[in-house]
Protein backbone atom coordinates (compact mmCIF):
# COMPACT_ATOMS: atom_id res chain seq x y z
CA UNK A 1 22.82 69.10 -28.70
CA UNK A 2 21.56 67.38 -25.89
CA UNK A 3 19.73 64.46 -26.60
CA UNK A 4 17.99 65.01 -22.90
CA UNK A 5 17.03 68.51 -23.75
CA UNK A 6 13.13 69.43 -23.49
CA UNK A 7 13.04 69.99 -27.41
CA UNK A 8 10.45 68.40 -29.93
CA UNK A 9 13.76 68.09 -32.32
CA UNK A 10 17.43 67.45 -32.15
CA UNK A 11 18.84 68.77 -34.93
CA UNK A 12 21.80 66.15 -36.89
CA UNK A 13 24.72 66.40 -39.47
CA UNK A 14 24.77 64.25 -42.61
CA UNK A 15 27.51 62.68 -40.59
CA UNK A 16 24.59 60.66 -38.11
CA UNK A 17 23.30 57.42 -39.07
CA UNK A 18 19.58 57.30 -40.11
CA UNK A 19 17.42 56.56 -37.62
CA UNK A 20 13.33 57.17 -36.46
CA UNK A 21 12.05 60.37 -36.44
CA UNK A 22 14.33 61.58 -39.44
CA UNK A 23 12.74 64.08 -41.41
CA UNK A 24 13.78 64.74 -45.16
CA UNK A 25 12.28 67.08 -47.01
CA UNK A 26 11.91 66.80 -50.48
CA UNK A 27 12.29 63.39 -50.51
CA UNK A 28 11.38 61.95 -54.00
CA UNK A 29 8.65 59.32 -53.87
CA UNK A 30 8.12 56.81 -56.50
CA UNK A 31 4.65 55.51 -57.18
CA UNK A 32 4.17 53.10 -59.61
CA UNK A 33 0.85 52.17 -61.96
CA UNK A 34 0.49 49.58 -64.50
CA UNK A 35 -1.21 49.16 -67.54
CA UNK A 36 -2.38 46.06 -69.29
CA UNK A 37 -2.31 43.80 -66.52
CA UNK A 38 -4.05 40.85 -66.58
CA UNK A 39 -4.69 39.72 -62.75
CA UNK A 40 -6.59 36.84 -64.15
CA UNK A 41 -3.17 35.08 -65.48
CA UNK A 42 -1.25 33.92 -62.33
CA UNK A 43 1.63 34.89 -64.84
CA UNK A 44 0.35 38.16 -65.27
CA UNK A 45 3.54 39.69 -65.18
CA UNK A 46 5.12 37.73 -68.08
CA UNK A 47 2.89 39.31 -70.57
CA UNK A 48 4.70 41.59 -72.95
CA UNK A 49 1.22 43.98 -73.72
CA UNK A 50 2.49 44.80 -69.31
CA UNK A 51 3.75 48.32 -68.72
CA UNK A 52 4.89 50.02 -65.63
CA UNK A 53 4.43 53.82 -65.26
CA UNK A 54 6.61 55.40 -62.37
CA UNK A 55 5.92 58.60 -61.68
CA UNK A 56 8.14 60.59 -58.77
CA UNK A 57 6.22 63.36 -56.21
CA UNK A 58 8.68 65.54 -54.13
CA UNK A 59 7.26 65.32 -50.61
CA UNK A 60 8.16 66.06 -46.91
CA UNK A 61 8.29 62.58 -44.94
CA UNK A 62 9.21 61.44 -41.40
CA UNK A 63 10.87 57.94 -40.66
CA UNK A 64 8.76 55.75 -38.92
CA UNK A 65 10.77 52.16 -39.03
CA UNK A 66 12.11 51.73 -35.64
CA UNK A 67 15.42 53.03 -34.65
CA UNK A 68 16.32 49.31 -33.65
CA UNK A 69 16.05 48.21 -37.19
CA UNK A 70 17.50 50.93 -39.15
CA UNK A 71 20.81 49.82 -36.12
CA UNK A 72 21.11 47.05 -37.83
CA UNK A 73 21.82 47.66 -41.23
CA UNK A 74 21.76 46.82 -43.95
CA UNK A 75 17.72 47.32 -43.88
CA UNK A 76 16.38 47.37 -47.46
CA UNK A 77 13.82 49.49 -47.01
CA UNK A 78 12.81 52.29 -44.72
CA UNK A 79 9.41 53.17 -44.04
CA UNK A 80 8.45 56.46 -44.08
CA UNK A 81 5.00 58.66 -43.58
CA UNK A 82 4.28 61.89 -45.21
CA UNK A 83 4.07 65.11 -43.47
CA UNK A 84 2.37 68.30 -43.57
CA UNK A 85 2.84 71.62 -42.93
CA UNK A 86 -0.75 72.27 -40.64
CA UNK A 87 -0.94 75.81 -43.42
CA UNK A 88 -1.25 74.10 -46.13
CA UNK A 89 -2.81 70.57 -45.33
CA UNK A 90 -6.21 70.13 -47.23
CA UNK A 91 -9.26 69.45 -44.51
CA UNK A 92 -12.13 68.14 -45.65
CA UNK A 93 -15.26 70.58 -46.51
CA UNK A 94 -18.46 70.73 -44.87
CA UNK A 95 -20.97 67.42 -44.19
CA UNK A 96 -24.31 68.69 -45.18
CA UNK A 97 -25.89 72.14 -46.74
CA UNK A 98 -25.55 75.22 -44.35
CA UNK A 99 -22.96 73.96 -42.33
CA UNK A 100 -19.30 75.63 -42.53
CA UNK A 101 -16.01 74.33 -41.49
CA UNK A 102 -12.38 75.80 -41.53
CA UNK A 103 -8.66 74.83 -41.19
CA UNK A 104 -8.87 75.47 -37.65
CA UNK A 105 -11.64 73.61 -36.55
CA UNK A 106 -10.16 70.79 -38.44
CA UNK A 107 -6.76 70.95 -36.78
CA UNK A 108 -8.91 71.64 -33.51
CA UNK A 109 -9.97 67.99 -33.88
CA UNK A 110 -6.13 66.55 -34.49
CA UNK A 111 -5.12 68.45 -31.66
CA UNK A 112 -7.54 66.42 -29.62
CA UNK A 113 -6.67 62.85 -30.92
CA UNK A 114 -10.37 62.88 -33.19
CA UNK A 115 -8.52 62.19 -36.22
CA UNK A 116 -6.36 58.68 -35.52
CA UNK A 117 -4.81 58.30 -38.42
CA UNK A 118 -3.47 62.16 -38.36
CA UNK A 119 -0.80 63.26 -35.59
CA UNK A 120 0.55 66.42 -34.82
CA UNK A 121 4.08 67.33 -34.16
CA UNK A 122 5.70 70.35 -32.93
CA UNK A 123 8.04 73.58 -34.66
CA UNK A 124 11.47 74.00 -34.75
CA UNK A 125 13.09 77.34 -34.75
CA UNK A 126 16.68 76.59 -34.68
CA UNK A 127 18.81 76.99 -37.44
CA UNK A 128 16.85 74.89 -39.81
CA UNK A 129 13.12 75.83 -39.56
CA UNK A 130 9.88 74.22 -39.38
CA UNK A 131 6.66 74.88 -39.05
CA UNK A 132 3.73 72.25 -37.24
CA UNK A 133 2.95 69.31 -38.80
CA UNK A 134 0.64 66.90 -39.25
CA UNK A 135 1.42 63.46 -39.62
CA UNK A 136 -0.55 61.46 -42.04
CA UNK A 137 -0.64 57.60 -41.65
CA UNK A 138 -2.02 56.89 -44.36
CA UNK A 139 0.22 57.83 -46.28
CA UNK A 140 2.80 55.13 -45.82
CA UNK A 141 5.99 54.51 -48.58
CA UNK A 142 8.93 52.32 -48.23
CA UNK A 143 12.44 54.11 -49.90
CA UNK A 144 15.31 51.96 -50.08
CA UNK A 145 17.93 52.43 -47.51
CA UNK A 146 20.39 53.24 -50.28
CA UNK A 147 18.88 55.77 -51.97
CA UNK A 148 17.89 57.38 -48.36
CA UNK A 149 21.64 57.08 -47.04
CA UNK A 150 22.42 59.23 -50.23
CA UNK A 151 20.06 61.81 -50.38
CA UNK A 152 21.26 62.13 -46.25
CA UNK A 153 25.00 62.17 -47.10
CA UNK A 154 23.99 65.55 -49.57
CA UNK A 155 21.31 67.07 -48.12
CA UNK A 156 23.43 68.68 -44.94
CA UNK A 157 21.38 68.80 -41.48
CA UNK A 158 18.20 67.68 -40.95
CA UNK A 159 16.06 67.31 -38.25
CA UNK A 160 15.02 64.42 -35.68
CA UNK A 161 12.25 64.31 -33.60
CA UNK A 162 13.24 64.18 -29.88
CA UNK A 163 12.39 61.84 -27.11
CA UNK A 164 9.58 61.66 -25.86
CA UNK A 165 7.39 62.72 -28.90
CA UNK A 166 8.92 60.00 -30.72
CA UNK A 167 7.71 57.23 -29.05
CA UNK A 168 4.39 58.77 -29.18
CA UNK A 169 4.63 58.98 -32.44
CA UNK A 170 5.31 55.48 -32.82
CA UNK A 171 2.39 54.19 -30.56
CA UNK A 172 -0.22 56.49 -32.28
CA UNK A 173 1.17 54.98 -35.25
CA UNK A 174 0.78 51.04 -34.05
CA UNK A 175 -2.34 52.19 -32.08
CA UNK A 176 -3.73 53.04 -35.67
CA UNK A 177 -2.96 49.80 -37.89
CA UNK A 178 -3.61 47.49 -35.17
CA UNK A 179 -7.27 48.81 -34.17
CA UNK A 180 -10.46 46.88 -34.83
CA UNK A 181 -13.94 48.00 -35.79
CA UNK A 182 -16.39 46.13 -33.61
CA UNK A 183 -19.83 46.41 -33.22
CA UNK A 184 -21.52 47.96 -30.24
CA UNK A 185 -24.03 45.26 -28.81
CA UNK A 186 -22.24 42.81 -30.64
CA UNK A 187 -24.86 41.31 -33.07
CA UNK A 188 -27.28 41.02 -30.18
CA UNK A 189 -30.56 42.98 -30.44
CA UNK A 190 -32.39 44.85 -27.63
CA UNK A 191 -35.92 42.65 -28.31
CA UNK A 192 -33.42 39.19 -27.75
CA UNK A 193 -32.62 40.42 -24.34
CA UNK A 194 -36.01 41.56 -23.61
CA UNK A 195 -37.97 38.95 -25.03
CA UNK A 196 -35.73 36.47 -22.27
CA UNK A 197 -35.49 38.69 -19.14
CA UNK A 198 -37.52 38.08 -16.26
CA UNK A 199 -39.69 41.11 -15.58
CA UNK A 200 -38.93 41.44 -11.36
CA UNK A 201 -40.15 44.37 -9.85
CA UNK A 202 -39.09 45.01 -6.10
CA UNK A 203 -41.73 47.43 -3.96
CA UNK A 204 -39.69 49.71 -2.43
CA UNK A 205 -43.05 51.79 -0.73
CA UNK A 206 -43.81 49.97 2.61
């Protein structure tokens, strides 16, 4: 396929490297808790009452570390985002008593950039299918480049999203960790401006 091609996906063998915009689905996840640990001891991690519960989720995930990197391999990690399927995302329910809200309303307000840490992505109706999805950046996992490379080398084709959508995807993504909450009047009140200010009046009349 034509990597020029006005697509949202190119779709690629087992046989192509790994690279942004991959997207495996069922991808195992690994999440890790702990029990007894003592954050207290700098050598927390020595104590033998420590133990490490890993617990694996099957999920749908897009890579998000930069083509670039993954080039020059070996990487030892590769970050990925989960993704969504916009038919069976949860959305949040209503703010206060009386008011209603619905799936579309709520993917109404992705659609129009209201939810930045959310992005939507288009279908693919080739010969490996997919619906619209949302990705969430928040939910952000690192796989090792290993494990990745084999789940790619069984899984058969899978499906990479196309230029230009992802570079937008990557600048919504950097957009989103690197914004900062500021203040609107910046810590200066409306009676410290006022109680300074001159009080000129012009007569405009004559």
């Amino acid at each position: 396929m034509d990597e020029l091609e006005n697509t949202w996906y190119l779709e690629k063998t087992n046989d192509d490297n790994i690279s942004q915009g991959d997207i495996f689905l069922n991808c195992p996840i690994v999440v890790t808790t702990l029990q007894n640990a003592d954050f207290s001891n700098p050598r927390w991690y020595e104590s033998e009452d420590l133990e490490a519960d890993h617990d694996t989720h099957v999920q749908n995930v897009i890579v998000m570390t930069q083509a670039c990197d993954l080039e020059r391999t070996p990487v030892e990690n590769v970050l990925v985002a989960l993704i969504h399927d916009i038919n069976s995302i949860d959305f949040p329910g209503p703010k206060s008593k009386g008011q209603k809200t619905s799936r579309k309303s709520y993917i109404k307000e992705i659609y129009g950039g209201k939810k930045p840490n959310l992005h939507l992505i288009g279908n693919h109706d080739g010969s490996i299918k997919l619906q619209y999805q949302i990705v969430d950046f928040t939910a952000i996992y690192t796989i090792p480049y290993k494990v990745l490379e084999d789940i790619k080398s069984k899984v058969g084709p899978r499906l990479r999203l196309n230029t230009p959508h992802r570079e937008y995807l990557s600048q919504r993504f950097g957009s989103f960790y690197s914004r900062i909450g500021l203040p609107d009047s910046d810590h200066i009140t409306q009676d410290e401006i006022f109680a300074v200010l001159q009080n000129d009046e012009k007569d405009y009349s004559e």
